[in-house]
C-alpha atoms as a PDB file:
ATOM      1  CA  UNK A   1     108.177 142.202 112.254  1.00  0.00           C
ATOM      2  CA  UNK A   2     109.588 139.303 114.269  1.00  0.00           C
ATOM      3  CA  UNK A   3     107.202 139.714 116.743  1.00  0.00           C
ATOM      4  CA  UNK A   4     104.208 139.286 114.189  1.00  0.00           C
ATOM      5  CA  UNK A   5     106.221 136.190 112.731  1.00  0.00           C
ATOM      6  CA  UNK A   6     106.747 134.640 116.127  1.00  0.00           C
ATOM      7  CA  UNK A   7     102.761 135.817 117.051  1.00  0.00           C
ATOM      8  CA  UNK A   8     101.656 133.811 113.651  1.00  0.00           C
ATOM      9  CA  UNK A   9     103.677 130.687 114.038  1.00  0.00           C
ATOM     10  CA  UNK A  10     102.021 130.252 117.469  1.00  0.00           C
ATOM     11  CA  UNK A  11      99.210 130.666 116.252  1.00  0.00           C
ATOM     12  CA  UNK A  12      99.549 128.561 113.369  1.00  0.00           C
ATOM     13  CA  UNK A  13     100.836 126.008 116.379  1.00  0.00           C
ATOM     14  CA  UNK A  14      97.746 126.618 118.247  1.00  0.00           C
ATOM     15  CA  UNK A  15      95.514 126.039 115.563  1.00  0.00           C
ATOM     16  CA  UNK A  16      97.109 122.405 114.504  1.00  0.00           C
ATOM     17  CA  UNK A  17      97.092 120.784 118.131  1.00  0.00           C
ATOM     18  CA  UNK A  18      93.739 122.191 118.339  1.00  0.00           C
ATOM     19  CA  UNK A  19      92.953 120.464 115.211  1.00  0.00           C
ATOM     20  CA  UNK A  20      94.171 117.005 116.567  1.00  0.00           C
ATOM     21  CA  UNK A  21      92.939 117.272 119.428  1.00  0.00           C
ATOM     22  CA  UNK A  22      89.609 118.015 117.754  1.00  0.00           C
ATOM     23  CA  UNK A  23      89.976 114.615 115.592  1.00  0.00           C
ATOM     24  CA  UNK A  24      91.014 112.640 118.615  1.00  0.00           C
ATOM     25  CA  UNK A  25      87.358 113.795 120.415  1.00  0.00           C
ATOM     26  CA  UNK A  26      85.442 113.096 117.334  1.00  0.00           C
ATOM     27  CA  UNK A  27      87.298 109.640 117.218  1.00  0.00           C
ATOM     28  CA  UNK A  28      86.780 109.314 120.962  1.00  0.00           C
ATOM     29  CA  UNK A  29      83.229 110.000 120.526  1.00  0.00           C
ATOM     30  CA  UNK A  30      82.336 107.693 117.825  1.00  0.00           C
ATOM     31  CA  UNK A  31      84.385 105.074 119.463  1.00  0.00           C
ATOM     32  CA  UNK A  32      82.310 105.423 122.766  1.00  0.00           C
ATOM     33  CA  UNK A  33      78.728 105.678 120.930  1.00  0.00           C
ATOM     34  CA  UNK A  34      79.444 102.171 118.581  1.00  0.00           C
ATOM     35  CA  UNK A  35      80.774 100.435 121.437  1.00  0.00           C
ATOM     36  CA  UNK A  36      77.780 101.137 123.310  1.00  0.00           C
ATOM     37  CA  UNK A  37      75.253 100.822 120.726  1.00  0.00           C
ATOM     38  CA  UNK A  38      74.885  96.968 121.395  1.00  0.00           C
ATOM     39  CA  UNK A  39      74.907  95.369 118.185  1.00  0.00           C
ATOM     40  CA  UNK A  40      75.077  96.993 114.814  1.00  0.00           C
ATOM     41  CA  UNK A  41      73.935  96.086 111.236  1.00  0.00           C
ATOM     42  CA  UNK A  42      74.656  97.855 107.933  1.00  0.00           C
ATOM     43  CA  UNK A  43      74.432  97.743 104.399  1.00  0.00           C
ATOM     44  CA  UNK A  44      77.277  98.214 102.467  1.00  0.00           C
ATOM     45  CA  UNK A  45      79.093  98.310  99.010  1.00  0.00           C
ATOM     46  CA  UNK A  46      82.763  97.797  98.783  1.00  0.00           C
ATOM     47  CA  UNK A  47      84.881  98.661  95.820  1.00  0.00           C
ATOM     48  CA  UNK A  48      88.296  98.175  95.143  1.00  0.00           C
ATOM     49  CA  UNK A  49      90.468 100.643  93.446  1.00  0.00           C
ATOM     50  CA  UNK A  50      93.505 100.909  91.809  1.00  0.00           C
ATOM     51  CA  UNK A  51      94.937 104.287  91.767  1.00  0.00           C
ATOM     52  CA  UNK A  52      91.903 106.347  89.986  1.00  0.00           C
ATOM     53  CA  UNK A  53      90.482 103.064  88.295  1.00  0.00           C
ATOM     54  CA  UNK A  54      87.895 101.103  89.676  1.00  0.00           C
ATOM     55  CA  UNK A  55      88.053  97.164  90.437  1.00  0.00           C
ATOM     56  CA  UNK A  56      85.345  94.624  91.885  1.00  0.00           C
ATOM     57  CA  UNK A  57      82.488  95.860  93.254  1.00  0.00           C
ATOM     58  CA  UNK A  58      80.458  93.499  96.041  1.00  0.00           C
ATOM     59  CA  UNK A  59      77.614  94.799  98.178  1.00  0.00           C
ATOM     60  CA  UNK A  60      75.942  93.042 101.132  1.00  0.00           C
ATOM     61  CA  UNK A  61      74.668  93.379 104.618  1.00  0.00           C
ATOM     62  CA  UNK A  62      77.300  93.459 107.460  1.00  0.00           C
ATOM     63  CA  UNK A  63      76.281  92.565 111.263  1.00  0.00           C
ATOM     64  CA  UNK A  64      78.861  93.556 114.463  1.00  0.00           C
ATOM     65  CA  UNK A  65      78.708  92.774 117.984  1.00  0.00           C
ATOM     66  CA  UNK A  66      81.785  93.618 119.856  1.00  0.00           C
ATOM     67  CA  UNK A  67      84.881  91.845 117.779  1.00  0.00           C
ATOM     68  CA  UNK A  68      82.200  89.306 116.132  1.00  0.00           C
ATOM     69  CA  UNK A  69      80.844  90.119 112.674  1.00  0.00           C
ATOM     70  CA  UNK A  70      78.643  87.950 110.175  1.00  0.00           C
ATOM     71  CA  UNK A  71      78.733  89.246 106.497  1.00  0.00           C
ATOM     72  CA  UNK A  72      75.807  88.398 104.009  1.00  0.00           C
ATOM     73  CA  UNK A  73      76.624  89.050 100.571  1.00  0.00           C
ATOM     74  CA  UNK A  74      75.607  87.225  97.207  1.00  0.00           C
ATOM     75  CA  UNK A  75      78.897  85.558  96.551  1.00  0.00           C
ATOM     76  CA  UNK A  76      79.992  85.135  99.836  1.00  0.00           C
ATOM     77  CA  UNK A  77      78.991  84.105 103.462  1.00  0.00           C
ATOM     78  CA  UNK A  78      81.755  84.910 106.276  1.00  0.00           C
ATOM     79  CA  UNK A  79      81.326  84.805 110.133  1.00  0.00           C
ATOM     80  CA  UNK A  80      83.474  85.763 113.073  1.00  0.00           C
ATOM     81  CA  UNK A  81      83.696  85.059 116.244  1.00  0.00           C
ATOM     82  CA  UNK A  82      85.999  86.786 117.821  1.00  0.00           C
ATOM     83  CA  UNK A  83      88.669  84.132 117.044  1.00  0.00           C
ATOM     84  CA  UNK A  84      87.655  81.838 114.003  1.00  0.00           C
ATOM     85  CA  UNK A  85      86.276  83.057 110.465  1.00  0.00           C
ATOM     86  CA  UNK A  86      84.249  81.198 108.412  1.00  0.00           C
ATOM     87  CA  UNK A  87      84.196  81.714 105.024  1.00  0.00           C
ATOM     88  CA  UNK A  88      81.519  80.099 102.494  1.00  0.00           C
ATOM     89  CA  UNK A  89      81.708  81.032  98.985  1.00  0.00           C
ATOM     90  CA  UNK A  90      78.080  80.742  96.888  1.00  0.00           C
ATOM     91  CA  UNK A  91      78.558  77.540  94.665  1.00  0.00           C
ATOM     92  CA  UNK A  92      81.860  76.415  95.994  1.00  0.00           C
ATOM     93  CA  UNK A  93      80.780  73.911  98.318  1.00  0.00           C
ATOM     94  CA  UNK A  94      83.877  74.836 100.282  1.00  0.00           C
ATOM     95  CA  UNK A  95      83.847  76.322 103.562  1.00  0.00           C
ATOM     96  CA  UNK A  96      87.610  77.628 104.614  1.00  0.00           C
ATOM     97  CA  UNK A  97      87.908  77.978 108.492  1.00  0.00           C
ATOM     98  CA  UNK A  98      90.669  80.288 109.658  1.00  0.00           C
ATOM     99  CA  UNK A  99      92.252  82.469 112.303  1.00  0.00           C
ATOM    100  CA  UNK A 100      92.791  85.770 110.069  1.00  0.00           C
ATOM    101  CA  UNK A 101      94.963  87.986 111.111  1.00  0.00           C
ATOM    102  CA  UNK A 102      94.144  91.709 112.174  1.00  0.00           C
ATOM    103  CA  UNK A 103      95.241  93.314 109.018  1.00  0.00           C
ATOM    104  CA  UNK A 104      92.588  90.934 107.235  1.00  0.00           C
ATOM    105  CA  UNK A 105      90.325  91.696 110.003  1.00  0.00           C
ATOM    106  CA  UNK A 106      90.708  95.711 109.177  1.00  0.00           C
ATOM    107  CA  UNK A 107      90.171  94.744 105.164  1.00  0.00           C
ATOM    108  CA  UNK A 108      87.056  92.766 106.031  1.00  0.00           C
ATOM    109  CA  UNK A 109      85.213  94.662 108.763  1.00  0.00           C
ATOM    110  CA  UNK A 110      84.782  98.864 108.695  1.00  0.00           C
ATOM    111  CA  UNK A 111      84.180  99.252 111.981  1.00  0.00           C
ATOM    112  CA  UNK A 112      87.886  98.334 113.421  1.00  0.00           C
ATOM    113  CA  UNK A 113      88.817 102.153 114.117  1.00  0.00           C
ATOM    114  CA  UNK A 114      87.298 102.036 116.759  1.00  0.00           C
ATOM    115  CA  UNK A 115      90.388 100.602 118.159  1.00  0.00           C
ATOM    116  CA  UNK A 116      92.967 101.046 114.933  1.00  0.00           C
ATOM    117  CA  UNK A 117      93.352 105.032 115.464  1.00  0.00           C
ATOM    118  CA  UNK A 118      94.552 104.546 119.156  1.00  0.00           C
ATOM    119  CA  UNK A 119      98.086 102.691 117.916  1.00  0.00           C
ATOM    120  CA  UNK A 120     100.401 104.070 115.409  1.00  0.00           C
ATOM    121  CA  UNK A 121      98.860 106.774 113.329  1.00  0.00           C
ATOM    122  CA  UNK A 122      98.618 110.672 113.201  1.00  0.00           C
ATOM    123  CA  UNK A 123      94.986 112.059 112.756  1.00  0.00           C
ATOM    124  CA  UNK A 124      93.294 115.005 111.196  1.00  0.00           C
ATOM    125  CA  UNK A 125      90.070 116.655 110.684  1.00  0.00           C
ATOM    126  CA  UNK A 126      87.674 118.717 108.453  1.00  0.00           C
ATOM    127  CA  UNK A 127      83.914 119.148 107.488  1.00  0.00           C
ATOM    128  CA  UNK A 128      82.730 117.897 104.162  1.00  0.00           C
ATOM    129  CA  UNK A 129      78.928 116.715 102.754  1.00  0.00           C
ATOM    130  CA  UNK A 130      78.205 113.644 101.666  1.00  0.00           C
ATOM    131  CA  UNK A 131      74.909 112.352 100.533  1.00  0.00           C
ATOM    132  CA  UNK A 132      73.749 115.862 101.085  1.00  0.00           C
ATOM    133  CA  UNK A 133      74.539 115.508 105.049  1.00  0.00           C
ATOM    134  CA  UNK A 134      77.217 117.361 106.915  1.00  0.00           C
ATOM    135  CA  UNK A 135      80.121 115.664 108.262  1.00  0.00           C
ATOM    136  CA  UNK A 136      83.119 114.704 109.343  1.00  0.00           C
ATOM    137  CA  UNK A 137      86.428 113.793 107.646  1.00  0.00           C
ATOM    138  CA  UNK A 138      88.521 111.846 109.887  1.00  0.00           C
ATOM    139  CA  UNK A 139      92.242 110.974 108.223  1.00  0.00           C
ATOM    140  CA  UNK A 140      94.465 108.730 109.410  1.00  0.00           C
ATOM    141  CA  UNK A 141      97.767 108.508 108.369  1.00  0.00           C
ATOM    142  CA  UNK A 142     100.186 105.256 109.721  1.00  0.00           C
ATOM    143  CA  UNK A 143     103.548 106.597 111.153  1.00  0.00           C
ATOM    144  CA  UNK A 144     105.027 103.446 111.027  1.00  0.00           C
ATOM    145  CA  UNK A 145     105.065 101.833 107.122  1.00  0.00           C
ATOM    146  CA  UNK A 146     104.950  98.617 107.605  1.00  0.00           C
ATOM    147  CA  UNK A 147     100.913  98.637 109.126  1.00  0.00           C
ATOM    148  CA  UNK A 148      99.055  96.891 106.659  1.00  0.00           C
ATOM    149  CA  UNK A 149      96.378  99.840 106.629  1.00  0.00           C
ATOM    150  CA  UNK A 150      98.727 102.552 105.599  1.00  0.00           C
ATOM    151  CA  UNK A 151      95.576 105.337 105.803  1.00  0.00           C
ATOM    152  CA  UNK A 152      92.300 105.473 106.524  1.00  0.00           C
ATOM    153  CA  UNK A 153      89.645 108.320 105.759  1.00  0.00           C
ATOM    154  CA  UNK A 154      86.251 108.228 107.851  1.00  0.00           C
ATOM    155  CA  UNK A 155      83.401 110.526 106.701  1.00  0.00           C
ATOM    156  CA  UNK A 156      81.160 110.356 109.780  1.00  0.00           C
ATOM    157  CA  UNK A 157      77.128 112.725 109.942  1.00  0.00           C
ATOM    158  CA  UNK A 158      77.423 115.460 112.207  1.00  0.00           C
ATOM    159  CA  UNK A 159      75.552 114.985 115.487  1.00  0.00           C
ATOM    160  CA  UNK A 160      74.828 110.837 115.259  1.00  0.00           C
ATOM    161  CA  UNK A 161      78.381 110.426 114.065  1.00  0.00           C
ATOM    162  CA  UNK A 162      77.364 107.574 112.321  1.00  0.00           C
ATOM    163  CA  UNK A 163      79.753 106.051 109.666  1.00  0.00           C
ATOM    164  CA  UNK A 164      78.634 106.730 105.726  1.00  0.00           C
ATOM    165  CA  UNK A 165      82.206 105.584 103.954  1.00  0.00           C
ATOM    166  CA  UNK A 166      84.982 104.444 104.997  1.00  0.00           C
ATOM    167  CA  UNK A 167      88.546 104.330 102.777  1.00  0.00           C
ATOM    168  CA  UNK A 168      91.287 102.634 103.140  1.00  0.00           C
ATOM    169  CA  UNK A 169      94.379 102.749 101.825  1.00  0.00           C
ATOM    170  CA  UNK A 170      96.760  99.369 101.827  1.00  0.00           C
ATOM    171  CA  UNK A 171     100.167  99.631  99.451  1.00  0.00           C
ATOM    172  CA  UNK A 172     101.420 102.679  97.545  1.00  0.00           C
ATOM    173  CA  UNK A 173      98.118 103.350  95.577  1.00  0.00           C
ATOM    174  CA  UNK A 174      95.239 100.519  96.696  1.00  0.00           C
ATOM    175  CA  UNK A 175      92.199 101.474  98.171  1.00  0.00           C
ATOM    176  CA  UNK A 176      89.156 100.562  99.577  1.00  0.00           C
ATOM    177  CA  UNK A 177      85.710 102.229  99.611  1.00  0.00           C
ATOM    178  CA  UNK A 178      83.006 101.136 101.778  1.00  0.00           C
ATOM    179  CA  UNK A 179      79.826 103.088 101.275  1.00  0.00           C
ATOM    180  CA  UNK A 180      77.753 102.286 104.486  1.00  0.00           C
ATOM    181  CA  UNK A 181      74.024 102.450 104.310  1.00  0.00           C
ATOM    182  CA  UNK A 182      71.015 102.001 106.683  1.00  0.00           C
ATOM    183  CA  UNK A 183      73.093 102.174 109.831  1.00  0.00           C
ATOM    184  CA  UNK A 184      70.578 100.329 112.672  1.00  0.00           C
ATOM    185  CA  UNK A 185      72.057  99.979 116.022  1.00  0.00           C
ATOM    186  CA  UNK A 186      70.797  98.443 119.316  1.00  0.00           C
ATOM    187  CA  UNK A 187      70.667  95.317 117.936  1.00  0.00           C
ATOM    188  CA  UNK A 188      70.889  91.752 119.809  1.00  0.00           C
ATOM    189  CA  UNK A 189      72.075  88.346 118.253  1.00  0.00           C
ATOM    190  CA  UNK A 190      73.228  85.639 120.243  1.00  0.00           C
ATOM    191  CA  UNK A 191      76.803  84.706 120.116  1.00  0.00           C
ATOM    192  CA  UNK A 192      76.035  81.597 118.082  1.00  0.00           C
ATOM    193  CA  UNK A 193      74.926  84.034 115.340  1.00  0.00           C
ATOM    194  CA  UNK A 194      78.555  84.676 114.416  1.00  0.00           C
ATOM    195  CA  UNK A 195      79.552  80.832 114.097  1.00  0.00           C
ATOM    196  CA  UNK A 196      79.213  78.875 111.016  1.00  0.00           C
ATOM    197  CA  UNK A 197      75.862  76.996 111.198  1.00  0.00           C
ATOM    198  CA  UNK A 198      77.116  73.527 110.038  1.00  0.00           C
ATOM    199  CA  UNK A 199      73.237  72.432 110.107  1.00  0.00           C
ATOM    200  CA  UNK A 200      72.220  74.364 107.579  1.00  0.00           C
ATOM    201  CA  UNK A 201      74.799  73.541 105.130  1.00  0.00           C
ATOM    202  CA  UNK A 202      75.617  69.446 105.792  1.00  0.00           C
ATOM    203  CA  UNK A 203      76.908  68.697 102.025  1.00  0.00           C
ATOM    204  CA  UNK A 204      79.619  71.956 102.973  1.00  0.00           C
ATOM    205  CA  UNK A 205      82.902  70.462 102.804  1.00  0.00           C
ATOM    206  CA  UNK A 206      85.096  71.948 105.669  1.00  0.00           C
ATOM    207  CA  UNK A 207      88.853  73.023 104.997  1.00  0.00           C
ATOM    208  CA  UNK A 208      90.264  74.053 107.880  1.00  0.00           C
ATOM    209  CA  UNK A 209      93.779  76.417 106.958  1.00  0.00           C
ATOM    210  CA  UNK A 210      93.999  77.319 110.671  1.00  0.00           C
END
């Protein structure tokens, strides 16, 4: 009898580091295929939730290259450079010019596990369909409560590993859901592409919070 409990608890052992390890290549992988797919642009839809109950809703068109990222979405213009955001709200006339910080960063752009699940959280996997395609379920879990992105779920397509939704979860019970559509990589924009273009908006009054 103790021999079968001692054979099932290594097993049991075997079968969760294999697991990890498992969610660590998947991770590994998609990290190494979006950092080498040149630039990316998406569609999106992002929706805030509270608990079960849903918030705002705001859709748009999201373009990465490296650290840089340009969001186009009806309300609101935003562009990153790799140090400075712009942000450019539709009818505001306002254009706020910041350094954010990385937990606004994570909030803002989708694609910062690639580097996120390397510091500070515990990872699992399983299989799971969305959109009628099989995938992955990537968890992320912080071990340290104070991150500001206390868990993150990826659902990434078997075989491209391409990113369809990504969750996160920031406090005891808020989350975020970004659906991610039309995935095109092996894009190219110049780095200027990611900078405010103060030419096209010269009645935009500049506030500068930096």
């Amino acid at each position: 009898m103790r021999k079968a409990l001692l054979l099932l608890a290594a097993l049991t052992l075997a079968l969760t580091t294999a697991g990890a390890q498992t969610a660590r290549s998947v991770l590994d992988q998609t990290a190494a295929k979006l950092k080498a797919a040149g630039g990316v642009k998406a569609t999106f839809q992002a929706t805030t939730f509270d608990g079960a109950e849903a918030g705002g809703s705001e859709s748009g068109t999201i373009y990465i290259k490296g650290r840089m990222f340009h969001i186009d979405s009806p309300r609101l213009l935003t562009w990153f450079d790799g140090t400075t955001q712009w942000s450019y709200l539709e009818g505001s006339g306002e254009v706020n010019v910041s350094h954010p910080t990385e937990a606004e960063l994570q909030s803002m752009n989708p694609y910062t596990f690639v580097d996120l699940y390397k510091q500070g959280y515990r990872s699992s996997l399983k299989s799971a369909t969305l959109r009628g395609k099989d995938c992955y379920e990537v968890s992320l879990v912080a071990t340290d409560s104070r991150k500001a992105i206390r868990q993150m779920v990826l659902t990434l397509e078997k075989g491209s590993l391409a990113p369809l939704c990504v969750r996160l979860r920031q406090g005891d019970d808020r989350w975020t859901r970004i659906s991610i559509y039309d995935y095109t990589p092996g894009q190219s924009w110049k780095d200027d592409f990611f900078r405010f273009p103060q030419q096209d908006y010269p009645q935009a009054e500049i506030i500068d919070l930096r």
